[in-house]
C-alpha atoms as a PDB file:
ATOM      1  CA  UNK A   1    -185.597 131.316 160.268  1.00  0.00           C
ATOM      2  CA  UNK A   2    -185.253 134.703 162.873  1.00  0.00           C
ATOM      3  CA  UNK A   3    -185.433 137.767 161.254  1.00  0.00           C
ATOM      4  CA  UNK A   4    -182.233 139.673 161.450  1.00  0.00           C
ATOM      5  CA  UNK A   5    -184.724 142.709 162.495  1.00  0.00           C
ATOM      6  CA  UNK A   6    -186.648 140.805 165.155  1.00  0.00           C
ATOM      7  CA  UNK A   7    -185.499 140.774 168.852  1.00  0.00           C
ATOM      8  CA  UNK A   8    -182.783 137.474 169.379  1.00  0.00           C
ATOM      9  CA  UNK A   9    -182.055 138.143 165.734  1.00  0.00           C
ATOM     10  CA  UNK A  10    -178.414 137.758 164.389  1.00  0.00           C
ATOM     11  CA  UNK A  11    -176.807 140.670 164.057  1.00  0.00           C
ATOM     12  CA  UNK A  12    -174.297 139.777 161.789  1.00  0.00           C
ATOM     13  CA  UNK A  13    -176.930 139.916 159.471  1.00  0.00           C
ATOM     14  CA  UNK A  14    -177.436 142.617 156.914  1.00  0.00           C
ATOM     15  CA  UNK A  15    -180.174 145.228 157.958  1.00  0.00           C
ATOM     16  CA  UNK A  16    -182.740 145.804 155.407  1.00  0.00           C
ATOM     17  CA  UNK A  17    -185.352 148.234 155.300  1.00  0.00           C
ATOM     18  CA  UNK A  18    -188.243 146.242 153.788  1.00  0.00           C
ATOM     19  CA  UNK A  19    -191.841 146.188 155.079  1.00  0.00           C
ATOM     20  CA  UNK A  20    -192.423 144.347 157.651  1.00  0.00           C
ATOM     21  CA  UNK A  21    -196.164 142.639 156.826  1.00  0.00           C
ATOM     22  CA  UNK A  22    -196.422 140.066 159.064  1.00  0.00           C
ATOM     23  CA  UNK A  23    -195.711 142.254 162.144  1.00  0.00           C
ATOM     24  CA  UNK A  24    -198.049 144.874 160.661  1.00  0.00           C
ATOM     25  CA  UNK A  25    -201.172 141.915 160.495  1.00  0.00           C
ATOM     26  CA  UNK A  26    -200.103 141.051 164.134  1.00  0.00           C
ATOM     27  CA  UNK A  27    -200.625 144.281 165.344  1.00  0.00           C
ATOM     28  CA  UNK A  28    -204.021 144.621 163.477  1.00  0.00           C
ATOM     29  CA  UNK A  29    -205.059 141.637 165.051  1.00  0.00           C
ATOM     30  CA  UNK A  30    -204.107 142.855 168.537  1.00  0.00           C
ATOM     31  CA  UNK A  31    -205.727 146.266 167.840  1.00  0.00           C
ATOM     32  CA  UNK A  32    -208.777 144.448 167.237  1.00  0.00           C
ATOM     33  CA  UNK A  33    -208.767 141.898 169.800  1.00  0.00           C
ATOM     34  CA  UNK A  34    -207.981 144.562 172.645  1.00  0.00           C
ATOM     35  CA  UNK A  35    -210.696 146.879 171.464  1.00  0.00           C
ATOM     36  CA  UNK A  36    -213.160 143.955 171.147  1.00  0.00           C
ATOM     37  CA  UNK A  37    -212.583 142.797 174.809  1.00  0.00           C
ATOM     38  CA  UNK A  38    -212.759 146.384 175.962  1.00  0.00           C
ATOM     39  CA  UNK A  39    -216.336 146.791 173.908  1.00  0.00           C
ATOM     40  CA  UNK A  40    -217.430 143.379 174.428  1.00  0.00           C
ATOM     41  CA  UNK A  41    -217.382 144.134 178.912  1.00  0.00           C
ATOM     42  CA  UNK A  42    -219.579 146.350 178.344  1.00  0.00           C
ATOM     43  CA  UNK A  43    -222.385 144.257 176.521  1.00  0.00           C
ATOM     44  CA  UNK A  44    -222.025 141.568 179.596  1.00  0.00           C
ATOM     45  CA  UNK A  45    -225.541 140.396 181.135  1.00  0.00           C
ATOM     46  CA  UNK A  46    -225.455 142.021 184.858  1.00  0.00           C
ATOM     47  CA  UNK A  47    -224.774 138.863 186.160  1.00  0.00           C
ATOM     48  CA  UNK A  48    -221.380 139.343 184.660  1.00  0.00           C
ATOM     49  CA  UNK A  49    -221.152 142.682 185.362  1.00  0.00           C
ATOM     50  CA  UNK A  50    -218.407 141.495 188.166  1.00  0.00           C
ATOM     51  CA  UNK A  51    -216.164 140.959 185.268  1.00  0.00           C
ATOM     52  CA  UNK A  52    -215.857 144.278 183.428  1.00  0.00           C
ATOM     53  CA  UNK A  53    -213.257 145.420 185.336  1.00  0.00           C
ATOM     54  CA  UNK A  54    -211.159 142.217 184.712  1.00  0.00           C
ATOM     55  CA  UNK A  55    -212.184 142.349 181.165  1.00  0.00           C
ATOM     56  CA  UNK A  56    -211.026 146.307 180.751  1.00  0.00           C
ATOM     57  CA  UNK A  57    -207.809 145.581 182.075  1.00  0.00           C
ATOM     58  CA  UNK A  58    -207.090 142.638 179.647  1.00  0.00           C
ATOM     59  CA  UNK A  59    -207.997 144.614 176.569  1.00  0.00           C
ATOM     60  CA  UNK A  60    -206.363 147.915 178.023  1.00  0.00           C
ATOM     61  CA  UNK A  61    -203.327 145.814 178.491  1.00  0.00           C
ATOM     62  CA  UNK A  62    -203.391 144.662 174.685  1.00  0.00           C
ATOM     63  CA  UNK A  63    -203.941 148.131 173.344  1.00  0.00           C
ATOM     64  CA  UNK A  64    -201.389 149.630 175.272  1.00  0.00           C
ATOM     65  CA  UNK A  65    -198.533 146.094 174.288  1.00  0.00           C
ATOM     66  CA  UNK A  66    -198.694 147.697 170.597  1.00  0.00           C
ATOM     67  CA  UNK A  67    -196.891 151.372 171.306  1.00  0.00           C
ATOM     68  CA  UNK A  68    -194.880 149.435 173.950  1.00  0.00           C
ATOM     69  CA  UNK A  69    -193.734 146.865 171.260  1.00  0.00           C
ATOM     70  CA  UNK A  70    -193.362 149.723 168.515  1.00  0.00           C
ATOM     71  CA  UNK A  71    -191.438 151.425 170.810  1.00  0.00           C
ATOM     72  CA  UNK A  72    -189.015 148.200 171.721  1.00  0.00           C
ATOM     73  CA  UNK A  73    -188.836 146.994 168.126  1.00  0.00           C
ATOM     74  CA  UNK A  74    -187.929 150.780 166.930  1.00  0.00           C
ATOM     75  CA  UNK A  75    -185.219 150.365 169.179  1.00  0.00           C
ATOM     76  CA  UNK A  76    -184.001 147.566 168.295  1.00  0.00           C
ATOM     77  CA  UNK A  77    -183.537 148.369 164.822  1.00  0.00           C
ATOM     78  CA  UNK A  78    -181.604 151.460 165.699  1.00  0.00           C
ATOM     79  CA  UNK A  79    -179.378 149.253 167.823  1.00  0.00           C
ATOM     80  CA  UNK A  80    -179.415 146.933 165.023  1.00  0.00           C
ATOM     81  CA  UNK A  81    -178.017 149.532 162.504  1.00  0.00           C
ATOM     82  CA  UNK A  82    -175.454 151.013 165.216  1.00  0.00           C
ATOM     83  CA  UNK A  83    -173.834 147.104 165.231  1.00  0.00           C
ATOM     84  CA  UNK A  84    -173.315 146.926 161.453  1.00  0.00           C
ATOM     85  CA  UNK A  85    -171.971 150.567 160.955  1.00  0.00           C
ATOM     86  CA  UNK A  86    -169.380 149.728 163.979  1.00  0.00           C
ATOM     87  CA  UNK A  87    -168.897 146.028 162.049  1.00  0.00           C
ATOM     88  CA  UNK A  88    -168.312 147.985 159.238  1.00  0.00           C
ATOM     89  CA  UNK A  89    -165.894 150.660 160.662  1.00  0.00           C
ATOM     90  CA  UNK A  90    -164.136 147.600 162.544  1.00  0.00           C
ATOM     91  CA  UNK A  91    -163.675 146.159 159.095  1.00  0.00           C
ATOM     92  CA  UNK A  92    -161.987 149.011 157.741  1.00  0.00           C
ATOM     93  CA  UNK A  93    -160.031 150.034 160.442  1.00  0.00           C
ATOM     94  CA  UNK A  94    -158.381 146.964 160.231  1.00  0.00           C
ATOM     95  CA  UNK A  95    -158.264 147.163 156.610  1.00  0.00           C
ATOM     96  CA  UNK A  96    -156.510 150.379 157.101  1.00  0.00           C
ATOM     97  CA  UNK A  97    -153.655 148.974 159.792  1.00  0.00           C
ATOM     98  CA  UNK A  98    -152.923 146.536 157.260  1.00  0.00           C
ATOM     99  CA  UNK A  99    -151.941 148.964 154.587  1.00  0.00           C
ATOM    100  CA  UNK A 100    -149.940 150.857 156.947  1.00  0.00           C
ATOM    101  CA  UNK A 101    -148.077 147.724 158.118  1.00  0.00           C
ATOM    102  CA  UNK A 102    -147.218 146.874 154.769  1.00  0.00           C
ATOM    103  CA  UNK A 103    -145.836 150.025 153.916  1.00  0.00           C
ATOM    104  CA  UNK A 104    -144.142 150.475 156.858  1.00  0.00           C
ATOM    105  CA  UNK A 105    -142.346 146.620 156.105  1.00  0.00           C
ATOM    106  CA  UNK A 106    -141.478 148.490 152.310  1.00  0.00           C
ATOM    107  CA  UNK A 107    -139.940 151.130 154.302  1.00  0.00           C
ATOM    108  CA  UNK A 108    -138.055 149.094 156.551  1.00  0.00           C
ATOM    109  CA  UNK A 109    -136.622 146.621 153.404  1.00  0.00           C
ATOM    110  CA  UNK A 110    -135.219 150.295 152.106  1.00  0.00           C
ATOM    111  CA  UNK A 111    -133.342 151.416 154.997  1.00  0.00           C
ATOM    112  CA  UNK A 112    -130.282 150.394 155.148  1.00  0.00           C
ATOM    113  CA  UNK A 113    -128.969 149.041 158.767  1.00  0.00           C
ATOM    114  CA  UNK A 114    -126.175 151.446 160.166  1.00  0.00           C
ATOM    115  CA  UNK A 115    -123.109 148.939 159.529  1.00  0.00           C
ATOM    116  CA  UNK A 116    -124.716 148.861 155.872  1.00  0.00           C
ATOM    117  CA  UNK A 117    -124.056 152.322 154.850  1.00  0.00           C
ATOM    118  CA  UNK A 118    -120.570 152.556 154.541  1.00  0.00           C
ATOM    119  CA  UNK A 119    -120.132 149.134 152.202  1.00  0.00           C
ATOM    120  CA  UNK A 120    -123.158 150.585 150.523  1.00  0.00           C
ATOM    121  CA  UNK A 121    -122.035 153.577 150.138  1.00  0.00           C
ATOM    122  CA  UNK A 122    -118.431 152.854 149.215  1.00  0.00           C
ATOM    123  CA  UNK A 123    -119.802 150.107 146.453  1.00  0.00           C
ATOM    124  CA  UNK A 124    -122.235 153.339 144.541  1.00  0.00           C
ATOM    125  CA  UNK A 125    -118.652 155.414 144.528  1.00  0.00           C
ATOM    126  CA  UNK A 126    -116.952 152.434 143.424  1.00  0.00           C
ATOM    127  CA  UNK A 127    -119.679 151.742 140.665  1.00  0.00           C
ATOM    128  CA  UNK A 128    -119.341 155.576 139.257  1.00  0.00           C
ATOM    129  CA  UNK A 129    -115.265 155.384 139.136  1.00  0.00           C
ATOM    130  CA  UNK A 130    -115.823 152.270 137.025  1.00  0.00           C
ATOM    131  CA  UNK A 131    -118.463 154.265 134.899  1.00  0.00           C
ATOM    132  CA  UNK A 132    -116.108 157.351 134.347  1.00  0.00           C
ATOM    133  CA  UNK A 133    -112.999 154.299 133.804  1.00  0.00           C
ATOM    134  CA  UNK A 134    -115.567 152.632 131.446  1.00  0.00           C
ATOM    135  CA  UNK A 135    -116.589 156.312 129.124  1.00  0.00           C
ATOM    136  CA  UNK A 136    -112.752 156.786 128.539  1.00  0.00           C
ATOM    137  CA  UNK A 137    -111.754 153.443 127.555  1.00  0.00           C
ATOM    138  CA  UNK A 138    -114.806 153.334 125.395  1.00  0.00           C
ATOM    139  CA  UNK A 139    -113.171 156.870 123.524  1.00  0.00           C
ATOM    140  CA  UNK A 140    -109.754 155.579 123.372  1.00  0.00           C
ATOM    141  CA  UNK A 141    -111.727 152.309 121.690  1.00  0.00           C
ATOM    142  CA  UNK A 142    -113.023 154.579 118.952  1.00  0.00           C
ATOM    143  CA  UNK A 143    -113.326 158.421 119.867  1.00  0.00           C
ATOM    144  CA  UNK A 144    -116.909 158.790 118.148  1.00  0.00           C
ATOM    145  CA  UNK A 145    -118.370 162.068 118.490  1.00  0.00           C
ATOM    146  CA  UNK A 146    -120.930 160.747 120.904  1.00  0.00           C
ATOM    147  CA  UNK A 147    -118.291 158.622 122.880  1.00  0.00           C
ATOM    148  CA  UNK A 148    -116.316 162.120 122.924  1.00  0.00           C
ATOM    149  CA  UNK A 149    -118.810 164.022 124.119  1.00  0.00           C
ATOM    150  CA  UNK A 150    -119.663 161.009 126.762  1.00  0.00           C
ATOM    151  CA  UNK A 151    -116.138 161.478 128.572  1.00  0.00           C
ATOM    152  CA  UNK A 152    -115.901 165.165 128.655  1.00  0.00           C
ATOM    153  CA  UNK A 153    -119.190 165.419 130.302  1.00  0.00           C
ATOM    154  CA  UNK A 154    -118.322 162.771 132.659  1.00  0.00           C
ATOM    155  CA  UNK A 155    -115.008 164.422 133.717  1.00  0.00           C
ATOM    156  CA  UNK A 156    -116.874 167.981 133.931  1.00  0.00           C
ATOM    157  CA  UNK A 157    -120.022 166.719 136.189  1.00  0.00           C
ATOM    158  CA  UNK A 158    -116.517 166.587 138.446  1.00  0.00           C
ATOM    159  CA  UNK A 159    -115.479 169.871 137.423  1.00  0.00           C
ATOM    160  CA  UNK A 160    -112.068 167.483 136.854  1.00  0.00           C
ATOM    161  CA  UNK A 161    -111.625 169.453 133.197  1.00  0.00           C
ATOM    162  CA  UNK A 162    -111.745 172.908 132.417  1.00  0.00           C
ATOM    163  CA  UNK A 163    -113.564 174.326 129.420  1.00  0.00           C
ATOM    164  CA  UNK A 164    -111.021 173.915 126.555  1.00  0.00           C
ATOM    165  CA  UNK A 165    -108.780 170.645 126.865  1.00  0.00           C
ATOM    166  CA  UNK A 166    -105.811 171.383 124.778  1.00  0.00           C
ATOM    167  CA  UNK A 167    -103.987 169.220 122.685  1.00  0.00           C
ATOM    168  CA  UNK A 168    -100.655 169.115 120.793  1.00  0.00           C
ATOM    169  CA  UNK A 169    -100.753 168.642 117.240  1.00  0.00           C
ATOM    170  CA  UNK A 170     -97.562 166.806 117.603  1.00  0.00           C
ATOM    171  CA  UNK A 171     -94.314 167.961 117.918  1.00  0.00           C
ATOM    172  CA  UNK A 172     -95.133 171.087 115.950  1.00  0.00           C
ATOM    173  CA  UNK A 173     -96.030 173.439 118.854  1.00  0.00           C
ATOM    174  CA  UNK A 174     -99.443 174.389 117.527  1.00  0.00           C
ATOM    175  CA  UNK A 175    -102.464 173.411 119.538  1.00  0.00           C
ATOM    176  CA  UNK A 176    -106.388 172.372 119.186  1.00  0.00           C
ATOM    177  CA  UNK A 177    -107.778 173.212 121.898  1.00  0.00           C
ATOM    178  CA  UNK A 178    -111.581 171.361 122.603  1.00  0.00           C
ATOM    179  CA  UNK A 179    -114.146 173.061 123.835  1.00  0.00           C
ATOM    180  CA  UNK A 180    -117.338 172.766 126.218  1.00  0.00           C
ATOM    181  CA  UNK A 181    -120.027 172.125 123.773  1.00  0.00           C
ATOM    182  CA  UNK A 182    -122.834 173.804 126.349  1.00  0.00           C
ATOM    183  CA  UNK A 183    -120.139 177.105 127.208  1.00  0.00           C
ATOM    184  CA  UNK A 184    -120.354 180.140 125.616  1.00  0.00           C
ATOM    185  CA  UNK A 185    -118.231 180.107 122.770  1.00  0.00           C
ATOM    186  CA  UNK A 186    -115.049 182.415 122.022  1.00  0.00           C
ATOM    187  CA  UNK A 187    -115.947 182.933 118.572  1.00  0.00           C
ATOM    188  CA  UNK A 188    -119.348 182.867 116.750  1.00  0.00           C
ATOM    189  CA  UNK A 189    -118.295 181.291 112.952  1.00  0.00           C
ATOM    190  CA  UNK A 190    -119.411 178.053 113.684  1.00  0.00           C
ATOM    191  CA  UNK A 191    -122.516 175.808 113.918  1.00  0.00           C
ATOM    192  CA  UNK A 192    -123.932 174.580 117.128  1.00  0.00           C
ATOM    193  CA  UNK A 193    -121.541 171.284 117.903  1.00  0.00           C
ATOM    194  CA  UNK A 194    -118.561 170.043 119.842  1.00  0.00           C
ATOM    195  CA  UNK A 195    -116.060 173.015 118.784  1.00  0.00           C
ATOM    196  CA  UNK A 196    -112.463 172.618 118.550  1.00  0.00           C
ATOM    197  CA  UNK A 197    -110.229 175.996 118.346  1.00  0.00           C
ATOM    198  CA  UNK A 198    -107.530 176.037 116.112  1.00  0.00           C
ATOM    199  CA  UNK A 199    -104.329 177.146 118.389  1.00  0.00           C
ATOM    200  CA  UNK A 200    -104.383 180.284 120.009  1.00  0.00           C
ATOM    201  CA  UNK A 201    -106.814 181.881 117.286  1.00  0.00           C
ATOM    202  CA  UNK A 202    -110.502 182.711 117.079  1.00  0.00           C
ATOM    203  CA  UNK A 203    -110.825 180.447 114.760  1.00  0.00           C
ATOM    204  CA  UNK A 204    -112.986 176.994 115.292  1.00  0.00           C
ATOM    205  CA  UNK A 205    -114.508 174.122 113.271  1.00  0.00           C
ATOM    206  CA  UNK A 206    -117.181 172.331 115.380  1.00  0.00           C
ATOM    207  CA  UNK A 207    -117.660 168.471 115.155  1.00  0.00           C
ATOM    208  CA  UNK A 208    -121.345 167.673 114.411  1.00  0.00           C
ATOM    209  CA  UNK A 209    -123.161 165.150 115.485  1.00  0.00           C
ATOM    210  CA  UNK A 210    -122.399 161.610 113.860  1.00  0.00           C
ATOM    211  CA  UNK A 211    -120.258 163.013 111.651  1.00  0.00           C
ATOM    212  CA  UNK A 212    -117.656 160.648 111.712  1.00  0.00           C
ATOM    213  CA  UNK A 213    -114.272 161.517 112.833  1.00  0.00           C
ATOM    214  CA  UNK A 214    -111.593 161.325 110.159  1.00  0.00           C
ATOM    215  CA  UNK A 215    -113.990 163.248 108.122  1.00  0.00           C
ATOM    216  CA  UNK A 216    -114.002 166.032 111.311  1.00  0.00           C
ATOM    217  CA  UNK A 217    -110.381 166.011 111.346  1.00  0.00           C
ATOM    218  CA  UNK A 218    -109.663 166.717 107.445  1.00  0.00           C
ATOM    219  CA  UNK A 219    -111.801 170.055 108.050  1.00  0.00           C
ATOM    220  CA  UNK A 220    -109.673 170.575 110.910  1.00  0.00           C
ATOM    221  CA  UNK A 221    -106.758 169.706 108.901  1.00  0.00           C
ATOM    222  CA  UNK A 222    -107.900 172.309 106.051  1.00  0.00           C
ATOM    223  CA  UNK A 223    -108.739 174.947 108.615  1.00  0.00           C
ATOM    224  CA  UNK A 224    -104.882 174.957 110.018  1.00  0.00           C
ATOM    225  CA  UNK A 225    -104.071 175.093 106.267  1.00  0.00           C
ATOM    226  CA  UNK A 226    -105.780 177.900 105.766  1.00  0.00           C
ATOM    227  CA  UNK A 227    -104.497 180.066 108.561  1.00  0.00           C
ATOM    228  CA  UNK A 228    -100.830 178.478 107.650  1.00  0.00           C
ATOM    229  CA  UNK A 229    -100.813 176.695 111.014  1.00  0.00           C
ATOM    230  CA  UNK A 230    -100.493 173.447 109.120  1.00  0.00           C
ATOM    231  CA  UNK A 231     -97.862 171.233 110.821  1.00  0.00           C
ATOM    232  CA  UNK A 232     -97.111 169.201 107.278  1.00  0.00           C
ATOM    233  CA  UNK A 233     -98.598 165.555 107.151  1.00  0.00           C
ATOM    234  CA  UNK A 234     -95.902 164.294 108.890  1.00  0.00           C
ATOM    235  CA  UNK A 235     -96.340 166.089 111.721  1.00  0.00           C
ATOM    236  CA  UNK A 236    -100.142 166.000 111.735  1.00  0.00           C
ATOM    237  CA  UNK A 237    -101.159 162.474 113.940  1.00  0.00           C
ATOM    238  CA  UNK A 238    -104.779 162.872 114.449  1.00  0.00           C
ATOM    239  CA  UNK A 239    -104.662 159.117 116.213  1.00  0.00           C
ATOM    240  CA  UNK A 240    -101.989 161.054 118.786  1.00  0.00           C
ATOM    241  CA  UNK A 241    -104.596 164.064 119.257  1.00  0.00           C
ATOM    242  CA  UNK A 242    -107.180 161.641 120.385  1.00  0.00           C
ATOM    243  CA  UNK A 243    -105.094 159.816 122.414  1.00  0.00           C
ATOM    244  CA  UNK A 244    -103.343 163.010 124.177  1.00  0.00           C
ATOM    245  CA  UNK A 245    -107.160 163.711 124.910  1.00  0.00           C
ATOM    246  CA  UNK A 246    -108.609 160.623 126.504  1.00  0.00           C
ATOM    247  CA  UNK A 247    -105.315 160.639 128.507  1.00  0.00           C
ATOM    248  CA  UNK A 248    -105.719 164.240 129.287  1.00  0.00           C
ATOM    249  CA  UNK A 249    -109.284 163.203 130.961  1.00  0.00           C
ATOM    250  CA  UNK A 250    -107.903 160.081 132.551  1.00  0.00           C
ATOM    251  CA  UNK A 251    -105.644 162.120 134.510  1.00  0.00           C
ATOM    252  CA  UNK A 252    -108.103 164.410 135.512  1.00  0.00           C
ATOM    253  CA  UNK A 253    -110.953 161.829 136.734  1.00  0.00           C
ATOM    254  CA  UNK A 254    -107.923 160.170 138.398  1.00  0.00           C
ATOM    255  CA  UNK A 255    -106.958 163.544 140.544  1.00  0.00           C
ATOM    256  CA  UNK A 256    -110.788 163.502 141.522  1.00  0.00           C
ATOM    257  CA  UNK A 257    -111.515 160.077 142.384  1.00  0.00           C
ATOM    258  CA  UNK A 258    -107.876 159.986 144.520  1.00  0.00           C
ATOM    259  CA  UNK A 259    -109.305 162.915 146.838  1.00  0.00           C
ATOM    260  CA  UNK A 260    -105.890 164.908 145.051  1.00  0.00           C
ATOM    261  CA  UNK A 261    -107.619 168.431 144.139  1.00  0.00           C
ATOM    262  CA  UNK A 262    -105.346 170.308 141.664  1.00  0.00           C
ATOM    263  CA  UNK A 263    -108.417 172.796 140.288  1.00  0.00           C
ATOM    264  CA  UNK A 264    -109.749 171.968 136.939  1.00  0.00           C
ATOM    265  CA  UNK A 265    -107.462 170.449 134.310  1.00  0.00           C
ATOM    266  CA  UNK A 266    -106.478 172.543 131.020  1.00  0.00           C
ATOM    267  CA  UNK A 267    -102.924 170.824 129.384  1.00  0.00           C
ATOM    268  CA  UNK A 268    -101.312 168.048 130.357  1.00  0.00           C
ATOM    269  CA  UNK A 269     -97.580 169.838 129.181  1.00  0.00           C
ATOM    270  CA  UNK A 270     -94.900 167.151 129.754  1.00  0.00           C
ATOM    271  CA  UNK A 271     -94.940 163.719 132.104  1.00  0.00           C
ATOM    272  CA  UNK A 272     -94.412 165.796 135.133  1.00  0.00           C
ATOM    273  CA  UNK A 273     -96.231 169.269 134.338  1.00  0.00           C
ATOM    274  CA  UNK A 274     -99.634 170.279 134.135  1.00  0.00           C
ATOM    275  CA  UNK A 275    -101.848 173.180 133.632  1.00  0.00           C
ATOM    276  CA  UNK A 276    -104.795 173.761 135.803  1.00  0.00           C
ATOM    277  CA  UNK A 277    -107.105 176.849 136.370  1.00  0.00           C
ATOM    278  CA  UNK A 278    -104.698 177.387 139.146  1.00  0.00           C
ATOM    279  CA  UNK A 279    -101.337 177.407 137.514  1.00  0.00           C
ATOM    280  CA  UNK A 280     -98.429 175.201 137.240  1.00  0.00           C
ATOM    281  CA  UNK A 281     -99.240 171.850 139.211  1.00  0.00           C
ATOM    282  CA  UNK A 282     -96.470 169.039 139.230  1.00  0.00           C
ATOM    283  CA  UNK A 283     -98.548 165.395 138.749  1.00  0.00           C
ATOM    284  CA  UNK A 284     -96.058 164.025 142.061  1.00  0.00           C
ATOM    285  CA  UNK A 285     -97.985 165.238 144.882  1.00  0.00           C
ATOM    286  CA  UNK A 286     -96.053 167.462 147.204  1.00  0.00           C
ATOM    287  CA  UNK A 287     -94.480 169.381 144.834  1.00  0.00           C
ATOM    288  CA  UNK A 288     -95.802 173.362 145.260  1.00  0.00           C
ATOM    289  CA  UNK A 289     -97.498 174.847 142.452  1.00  0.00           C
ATOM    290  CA  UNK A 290     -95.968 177.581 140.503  1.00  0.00           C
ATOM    291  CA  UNK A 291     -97.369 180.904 139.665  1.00  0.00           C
ATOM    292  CA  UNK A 292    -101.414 181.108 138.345  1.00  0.00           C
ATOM    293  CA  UNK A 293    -101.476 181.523 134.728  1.00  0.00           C
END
């Protein structure tokens, strides 16, 4: 088999660094057989003496084949090394272009053609409408404090609601009026919650945390008793508070998502009226609003 590290070797085999006996005997051998010719000319009879010179030369010529061959075989092995580290290199060049192809294949599955955009685009706005749709219907379903607290941050993120969404505690003219759970507060008597203000007072109860809502509404209930606000049970209809609410949102969401921007929505007063942070704003479009509140 040809040595890897011998001239005509393959190349494409690894380079090793192990002793090299054989070559080192070789050259022994030479050493000894050049310097034996060379000595040996000079112990000819003088009937040979004619030869000496021929003699010289062949053992010079051996001596001086070992530097010349430690010189060519040094060579080679330095071109031998230079071969693999570009093999290698080669190999991970290539490596490398293949890793950048298949991001750059990633990348291009991502993008989005230009025709795409809009139908991908529209389809995301679609998919959030149906999201904000889905969080009210879920409330009117059953107005948990969670599902509560799902819709008004919904219509909010839109800026479609202001900070207190009032609602009439039926036909009695008084007013709870819900409130941003992360705003500041107008009054400090109650714990950290979803607070509802009792009419136009200071006064609050807040609505914890799976506490469940007919249970809220009795300590809203007593509260209004307390301050004589109490509308009498007939006039009381928590179901009607609720529902005045999740329509209240509706209505809002609905201004948003139809491009129709009448400010952030406070009261919804009658089927045609509305108060915004802006004023008076009829629900037909067209209709001027009246003077800011």
């Amino acid at each position: 088999m040809t040595s890897p590290l011998s001239p005509g070797g393959d190349l494409s085999e690894p380079f090793t660094n192990k002793p090299r006996r054989p070559r080192l005997r070789w050259g022994l051998v030479a050493l000894a057989l050049g310097g034996g010719v060379i000595a040996s000319s000079f112990l000819l009879a003088p009937a040979w003496q004619a030869a000496v010179p021929v003699l010289s030369g062949i053992g010079v010529a051996v001596l001086l084949f070992l530097p010349l061959y430690w010189v060519q075989d040094r060579s080679y092995q330095a071109v031998k090394q230079v071969a693999v580290q570009q093999q290698v290199n080669a190999a991970n060049v290539e490596q490398l272009s293949r890793a950048v192809e298949d991001v750059q294949e990633q990348i291009d599955a991502t993008n989005l053609r230009l025709d795409e955009i809009g139908p991908a685009t529209n389809a995301l706005i679609s998919d959030q409408r149906k999201a904000d749709d889905g969080a009210v219907a879920a409330f009117l379903e059953a107005p948990s404090w969670q599902n509560t607290v799902n819709m008004l941050n919904n219509a909010r993120r839109l800026k479609a609601v202001g900070a207190s969404i009032g609602c009439q505690v039926g036909k009695s003219g008084r007013w709870l009026f819900f409130q941003d759970h992360a705003s500041p507060a107008r009054s400090s008597n109650f714990e950290p919650g979803l607070p509802v203000f009792l009419d136009f007072t200071e006064t609050a109860e807040s609505w914890h945390r799976g506490e469940e809502v007919q249970v809220f509404m009795l300590r809203v209930a007593d509260a209004l008793k307390r301050l004589g606000l109490y509308p009498s049970n007939d006039g009381f209809d928590a179901t009607q508070i609720f529902k005045t609410l999740g329509t209240t949102v509706k209505t809002a969401l609905d201004f948003r998502h139809d491009g129709r921007d009448v400010g952030a929505l406070y009261v919804i007063v009658n089927h045609e009226w509305i108060i915004t942070e802006r004023g008076m704003e009829s629900r037909t479009p067209g209709i001027e609003n009246r003077e800011p509140l």
